[in-house]
N, C-alpha and C. Protein backbone atom coordinates (compact mmCIF):
# COMPACT_ATOMS: atom_id res chain seq x y z
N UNK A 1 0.60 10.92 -31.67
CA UNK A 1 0.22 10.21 -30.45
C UNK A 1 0.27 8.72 -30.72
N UNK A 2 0.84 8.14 -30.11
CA UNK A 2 1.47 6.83 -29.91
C UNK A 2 0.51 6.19 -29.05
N UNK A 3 -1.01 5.52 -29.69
CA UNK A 3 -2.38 5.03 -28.72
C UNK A 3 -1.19 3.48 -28.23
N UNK A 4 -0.85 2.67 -28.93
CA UNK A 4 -0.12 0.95 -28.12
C UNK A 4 0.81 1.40 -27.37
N UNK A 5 1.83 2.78 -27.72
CA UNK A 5 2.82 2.86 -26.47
C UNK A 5 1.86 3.51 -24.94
N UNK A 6 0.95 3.73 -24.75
CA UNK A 6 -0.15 4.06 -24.16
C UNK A 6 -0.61 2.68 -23.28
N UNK A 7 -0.92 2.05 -24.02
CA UNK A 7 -1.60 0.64 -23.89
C UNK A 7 -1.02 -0.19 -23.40
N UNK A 8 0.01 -0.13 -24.03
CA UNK A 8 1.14 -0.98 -23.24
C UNK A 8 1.88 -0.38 -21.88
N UNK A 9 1.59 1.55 -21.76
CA UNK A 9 2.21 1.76 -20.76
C UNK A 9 0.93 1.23 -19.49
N UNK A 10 -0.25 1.10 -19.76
CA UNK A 10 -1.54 1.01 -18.49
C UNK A 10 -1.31 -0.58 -18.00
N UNK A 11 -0.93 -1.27 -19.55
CA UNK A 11 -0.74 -2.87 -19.49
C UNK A 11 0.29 -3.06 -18.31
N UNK A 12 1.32 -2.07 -18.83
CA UNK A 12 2.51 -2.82 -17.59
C UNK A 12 2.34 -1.97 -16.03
N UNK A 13 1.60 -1.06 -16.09
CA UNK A 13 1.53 -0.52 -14.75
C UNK A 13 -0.02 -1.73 -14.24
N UNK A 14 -0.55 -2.08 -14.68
CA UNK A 14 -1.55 -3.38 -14.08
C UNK A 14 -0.89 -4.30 -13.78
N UNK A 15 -0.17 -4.97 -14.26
CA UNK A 15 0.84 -6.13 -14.06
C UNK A 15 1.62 -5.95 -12.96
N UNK A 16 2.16 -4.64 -12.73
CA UNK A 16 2.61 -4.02 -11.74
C UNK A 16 2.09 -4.24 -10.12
N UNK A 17 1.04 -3.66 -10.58
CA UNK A 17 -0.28 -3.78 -9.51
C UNK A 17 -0.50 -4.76 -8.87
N UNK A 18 -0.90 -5.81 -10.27
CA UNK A 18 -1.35 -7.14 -10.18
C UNK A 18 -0.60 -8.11 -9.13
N UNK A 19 0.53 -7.43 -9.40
CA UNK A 19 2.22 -8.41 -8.57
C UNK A 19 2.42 -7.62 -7.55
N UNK A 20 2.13 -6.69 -7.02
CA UNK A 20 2.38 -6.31 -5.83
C UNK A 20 1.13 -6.71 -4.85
N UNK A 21 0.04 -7.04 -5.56
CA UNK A 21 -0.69 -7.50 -4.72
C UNK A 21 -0.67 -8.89 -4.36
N UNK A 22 -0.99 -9.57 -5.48
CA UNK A 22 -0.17 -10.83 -4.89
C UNK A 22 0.71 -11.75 -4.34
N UNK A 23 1.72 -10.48 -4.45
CA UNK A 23 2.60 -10.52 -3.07
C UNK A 23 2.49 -10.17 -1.44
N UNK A 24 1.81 -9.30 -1.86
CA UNK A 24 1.16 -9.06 -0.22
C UNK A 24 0.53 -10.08 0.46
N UNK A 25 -0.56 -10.18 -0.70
CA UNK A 25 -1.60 -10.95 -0.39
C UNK A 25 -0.51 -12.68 0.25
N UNK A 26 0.20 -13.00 -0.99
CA UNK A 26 1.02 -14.31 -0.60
C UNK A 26 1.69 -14.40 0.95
N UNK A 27 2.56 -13.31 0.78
CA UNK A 27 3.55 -12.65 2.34
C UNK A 27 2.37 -13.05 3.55
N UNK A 28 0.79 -12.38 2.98
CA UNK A 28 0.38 -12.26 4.36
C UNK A 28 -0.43 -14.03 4.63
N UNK A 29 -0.30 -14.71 3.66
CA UNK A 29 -1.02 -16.20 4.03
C UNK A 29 0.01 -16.79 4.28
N UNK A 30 1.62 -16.58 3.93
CA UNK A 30 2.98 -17.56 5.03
C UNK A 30 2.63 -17.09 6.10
N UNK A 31 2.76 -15.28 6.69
CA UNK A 31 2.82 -15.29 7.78
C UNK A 31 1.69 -15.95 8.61
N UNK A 32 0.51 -15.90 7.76
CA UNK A 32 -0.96 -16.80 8.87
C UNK A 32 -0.31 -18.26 8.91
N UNK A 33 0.57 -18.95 8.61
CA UNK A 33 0.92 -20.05 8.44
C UNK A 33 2.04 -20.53 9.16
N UNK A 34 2.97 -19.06 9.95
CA UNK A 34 3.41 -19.70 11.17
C UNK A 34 3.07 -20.48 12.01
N UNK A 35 2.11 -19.80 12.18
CA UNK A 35 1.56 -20.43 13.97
C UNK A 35 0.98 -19.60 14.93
N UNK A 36 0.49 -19.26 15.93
CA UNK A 36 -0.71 -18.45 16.42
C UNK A 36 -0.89 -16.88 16.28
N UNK A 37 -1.79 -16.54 16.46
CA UNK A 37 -1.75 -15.75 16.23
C UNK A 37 -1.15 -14.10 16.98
N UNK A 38 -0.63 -14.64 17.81
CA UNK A 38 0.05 -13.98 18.77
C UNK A 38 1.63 -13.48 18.26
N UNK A 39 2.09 -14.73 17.65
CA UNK A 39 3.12 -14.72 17.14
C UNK A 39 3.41 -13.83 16.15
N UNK A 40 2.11 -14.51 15.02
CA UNK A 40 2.25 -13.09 13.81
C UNK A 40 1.90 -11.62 14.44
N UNK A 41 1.33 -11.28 15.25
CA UNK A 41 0.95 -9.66 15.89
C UNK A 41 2.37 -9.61 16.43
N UNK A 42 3.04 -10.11 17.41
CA UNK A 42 4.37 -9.76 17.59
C UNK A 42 5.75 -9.64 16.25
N UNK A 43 5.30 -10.36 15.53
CA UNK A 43 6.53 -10.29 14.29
C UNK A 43 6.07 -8.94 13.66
N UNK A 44 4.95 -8.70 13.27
CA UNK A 44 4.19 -7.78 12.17
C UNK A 44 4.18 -6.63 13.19
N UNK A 45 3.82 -6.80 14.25
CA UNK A 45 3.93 -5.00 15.62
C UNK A 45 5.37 -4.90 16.00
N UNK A 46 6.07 -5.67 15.82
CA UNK A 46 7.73 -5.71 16.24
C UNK A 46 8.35 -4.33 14.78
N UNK A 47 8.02 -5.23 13.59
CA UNK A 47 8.44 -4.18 12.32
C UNK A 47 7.58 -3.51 12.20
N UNK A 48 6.41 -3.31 12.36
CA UNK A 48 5.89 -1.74 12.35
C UNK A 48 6.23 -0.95 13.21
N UNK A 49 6.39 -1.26 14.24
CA UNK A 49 6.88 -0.23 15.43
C UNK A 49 8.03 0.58 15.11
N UNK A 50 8.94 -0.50 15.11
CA UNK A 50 10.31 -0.13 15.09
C UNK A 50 10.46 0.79 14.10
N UNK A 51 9.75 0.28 12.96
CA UNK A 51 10.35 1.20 11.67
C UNK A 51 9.95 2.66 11.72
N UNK A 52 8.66 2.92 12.24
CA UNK A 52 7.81 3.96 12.56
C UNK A 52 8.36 4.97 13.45
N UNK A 53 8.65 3.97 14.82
CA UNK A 53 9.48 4.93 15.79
C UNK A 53 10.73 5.27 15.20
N UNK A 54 11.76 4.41 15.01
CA UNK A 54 12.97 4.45 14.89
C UNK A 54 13.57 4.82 13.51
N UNK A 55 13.03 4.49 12.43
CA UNK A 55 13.47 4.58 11.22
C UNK A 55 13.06 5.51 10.48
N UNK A 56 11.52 5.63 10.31
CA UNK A 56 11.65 6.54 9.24
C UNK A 56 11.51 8.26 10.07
N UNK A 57 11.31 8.77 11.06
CA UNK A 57 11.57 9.84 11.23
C UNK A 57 13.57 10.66 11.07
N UNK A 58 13.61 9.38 11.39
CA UNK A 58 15.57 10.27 10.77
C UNK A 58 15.83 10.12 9.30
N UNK A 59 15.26 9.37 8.69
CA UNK A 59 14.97 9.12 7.54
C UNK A 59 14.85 10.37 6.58
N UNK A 60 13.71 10.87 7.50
CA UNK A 60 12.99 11.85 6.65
C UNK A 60 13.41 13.24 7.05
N UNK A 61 14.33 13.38 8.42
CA UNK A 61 14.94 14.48 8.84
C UNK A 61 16.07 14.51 8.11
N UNK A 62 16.73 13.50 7.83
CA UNK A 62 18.28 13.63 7.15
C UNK A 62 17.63 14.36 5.40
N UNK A 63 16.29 13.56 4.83
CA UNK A 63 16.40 13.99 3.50
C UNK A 63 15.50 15.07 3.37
N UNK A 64 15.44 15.74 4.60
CA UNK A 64 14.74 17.21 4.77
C UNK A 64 16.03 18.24 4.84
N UNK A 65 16.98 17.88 5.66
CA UNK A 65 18.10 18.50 5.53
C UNK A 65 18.83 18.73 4.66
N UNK A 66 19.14 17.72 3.98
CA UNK A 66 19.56 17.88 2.92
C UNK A 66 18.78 18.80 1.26
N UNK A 67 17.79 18.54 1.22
CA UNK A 67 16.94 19.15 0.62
C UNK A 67 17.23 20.29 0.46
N UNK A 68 17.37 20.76 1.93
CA UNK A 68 17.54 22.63 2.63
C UNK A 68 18.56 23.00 1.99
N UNK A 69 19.70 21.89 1.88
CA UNK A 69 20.91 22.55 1.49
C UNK A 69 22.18 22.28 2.59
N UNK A 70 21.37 22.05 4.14
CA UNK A 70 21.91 22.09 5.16
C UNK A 70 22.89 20.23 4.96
N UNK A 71 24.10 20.53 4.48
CA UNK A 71 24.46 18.85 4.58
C UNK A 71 25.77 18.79 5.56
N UNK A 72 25.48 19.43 6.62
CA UNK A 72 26.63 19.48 7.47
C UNK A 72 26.17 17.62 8.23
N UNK A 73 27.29 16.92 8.49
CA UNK A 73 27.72 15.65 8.99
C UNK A 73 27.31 15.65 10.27
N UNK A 74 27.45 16.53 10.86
CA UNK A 74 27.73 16.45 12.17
C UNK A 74 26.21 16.69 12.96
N UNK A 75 25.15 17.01 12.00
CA UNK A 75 23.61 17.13 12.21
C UNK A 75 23.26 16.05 12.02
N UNK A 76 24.10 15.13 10.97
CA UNK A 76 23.22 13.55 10.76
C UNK A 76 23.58 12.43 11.82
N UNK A 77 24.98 13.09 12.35
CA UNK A 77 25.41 11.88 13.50
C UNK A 77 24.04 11.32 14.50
N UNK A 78 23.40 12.26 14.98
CA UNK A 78 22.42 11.78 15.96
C UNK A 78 21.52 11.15 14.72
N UNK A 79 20.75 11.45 13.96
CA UNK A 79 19.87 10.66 12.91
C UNK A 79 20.27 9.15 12.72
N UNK A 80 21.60 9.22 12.12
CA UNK A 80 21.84 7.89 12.14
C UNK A 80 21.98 7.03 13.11
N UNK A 81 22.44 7.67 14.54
CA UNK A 81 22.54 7.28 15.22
C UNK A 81 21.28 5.80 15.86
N UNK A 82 20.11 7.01 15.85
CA UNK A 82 18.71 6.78 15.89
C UNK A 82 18.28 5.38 15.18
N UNK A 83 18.49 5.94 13.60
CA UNK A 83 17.91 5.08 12.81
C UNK A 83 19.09 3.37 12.91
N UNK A 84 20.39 3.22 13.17
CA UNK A 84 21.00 2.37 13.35
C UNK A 84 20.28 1.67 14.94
N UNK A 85 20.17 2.16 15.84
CA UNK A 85 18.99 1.72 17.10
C UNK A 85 17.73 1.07 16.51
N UNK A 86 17.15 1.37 15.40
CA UNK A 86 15.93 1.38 14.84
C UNK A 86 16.28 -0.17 14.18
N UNK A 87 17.55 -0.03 13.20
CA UNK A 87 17.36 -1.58 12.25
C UNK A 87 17.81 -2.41 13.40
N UNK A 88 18.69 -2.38 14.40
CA UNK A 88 18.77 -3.09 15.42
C UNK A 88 17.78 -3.85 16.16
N UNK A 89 16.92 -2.91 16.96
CA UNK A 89 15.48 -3.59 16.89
C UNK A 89 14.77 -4.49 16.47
N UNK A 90 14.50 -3.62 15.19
CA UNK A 90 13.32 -4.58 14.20
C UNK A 90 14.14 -6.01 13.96
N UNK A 91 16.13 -6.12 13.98
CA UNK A 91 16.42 -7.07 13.55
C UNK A 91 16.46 -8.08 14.81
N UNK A 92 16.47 -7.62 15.88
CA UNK A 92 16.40 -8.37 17.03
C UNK A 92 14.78 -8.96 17.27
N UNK A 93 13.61 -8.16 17.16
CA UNK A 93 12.03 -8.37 17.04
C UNK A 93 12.04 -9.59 16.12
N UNK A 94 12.65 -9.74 14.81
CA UNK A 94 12.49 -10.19 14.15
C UNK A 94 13.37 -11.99 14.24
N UNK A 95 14.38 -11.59 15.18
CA UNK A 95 14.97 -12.84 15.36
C UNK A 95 14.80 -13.64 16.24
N UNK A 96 14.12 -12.58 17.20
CA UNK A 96 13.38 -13.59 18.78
C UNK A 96 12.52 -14.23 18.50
N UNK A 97 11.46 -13.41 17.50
CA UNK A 97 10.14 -13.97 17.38
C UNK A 97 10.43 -15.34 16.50
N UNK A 98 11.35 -15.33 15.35
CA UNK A 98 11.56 -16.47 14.31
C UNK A 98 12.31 -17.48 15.20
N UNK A 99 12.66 -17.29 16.12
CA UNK A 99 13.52 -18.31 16.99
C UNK A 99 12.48 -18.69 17.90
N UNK A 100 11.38 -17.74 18.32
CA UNK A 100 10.35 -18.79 19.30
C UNK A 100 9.83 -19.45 18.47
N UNK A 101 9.30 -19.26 17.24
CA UNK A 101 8.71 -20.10 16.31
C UNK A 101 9.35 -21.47 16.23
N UNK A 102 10.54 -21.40 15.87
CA UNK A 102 11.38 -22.82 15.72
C UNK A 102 11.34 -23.47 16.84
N UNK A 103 11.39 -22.72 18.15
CA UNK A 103 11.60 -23.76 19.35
C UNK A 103 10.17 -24.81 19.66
N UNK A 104 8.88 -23.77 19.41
CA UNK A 104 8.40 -24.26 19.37
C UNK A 104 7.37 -25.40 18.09
């Protein structure tokens, strides 16, 4: 039993941790740093929505299907279909809102 390869594996999964939180944490004090707060609920409800509605349920139907075994093409056409509607969205949510920001 290898106790430092241990130690070092808890060390780097904290560091891990450590940096994903402070990224959040960072991400979420730019976005308070746009500008009202209306703005950030529309940028932040624009990509949750979208991704929620639109993205990850074909997401998770295509890698359910596949899973099954079932990898016929012609079952994923509508999925993708879906989920291409979906990054559309969020990328349009995401460009109105960053463009009212600038105008104003």
């Amino acid at each position: 039993l290898d106790i430092n390869g241990d130690e070092e594996n808890e060390l780097s999964i904290a560091l891990s941790r450590a940096a994903i939180t402070a990224g959040a944490v960072g991400t979420c004090f730019g976005l308070s740093q746009l500008g009202g707060f209306g703005t950030v609920a529309n940028l932040v409800g624009g990509l949750a929505q979208g991704t929620l509605a639109f993205i990850v349920p074909p997401a998770i139907e295509i890698s359910l299907s596949r899973r099954g075994g079932d990898s016929s093409v012609s079952k994923e056409i509508p999925q993708w279909a879906v989920g291409s509607f979906g990054v559309a969205v969020v990328a349009a949510v995401t460009y109105f809102t960053l463009e009212s920001i600038s105008i104003s």
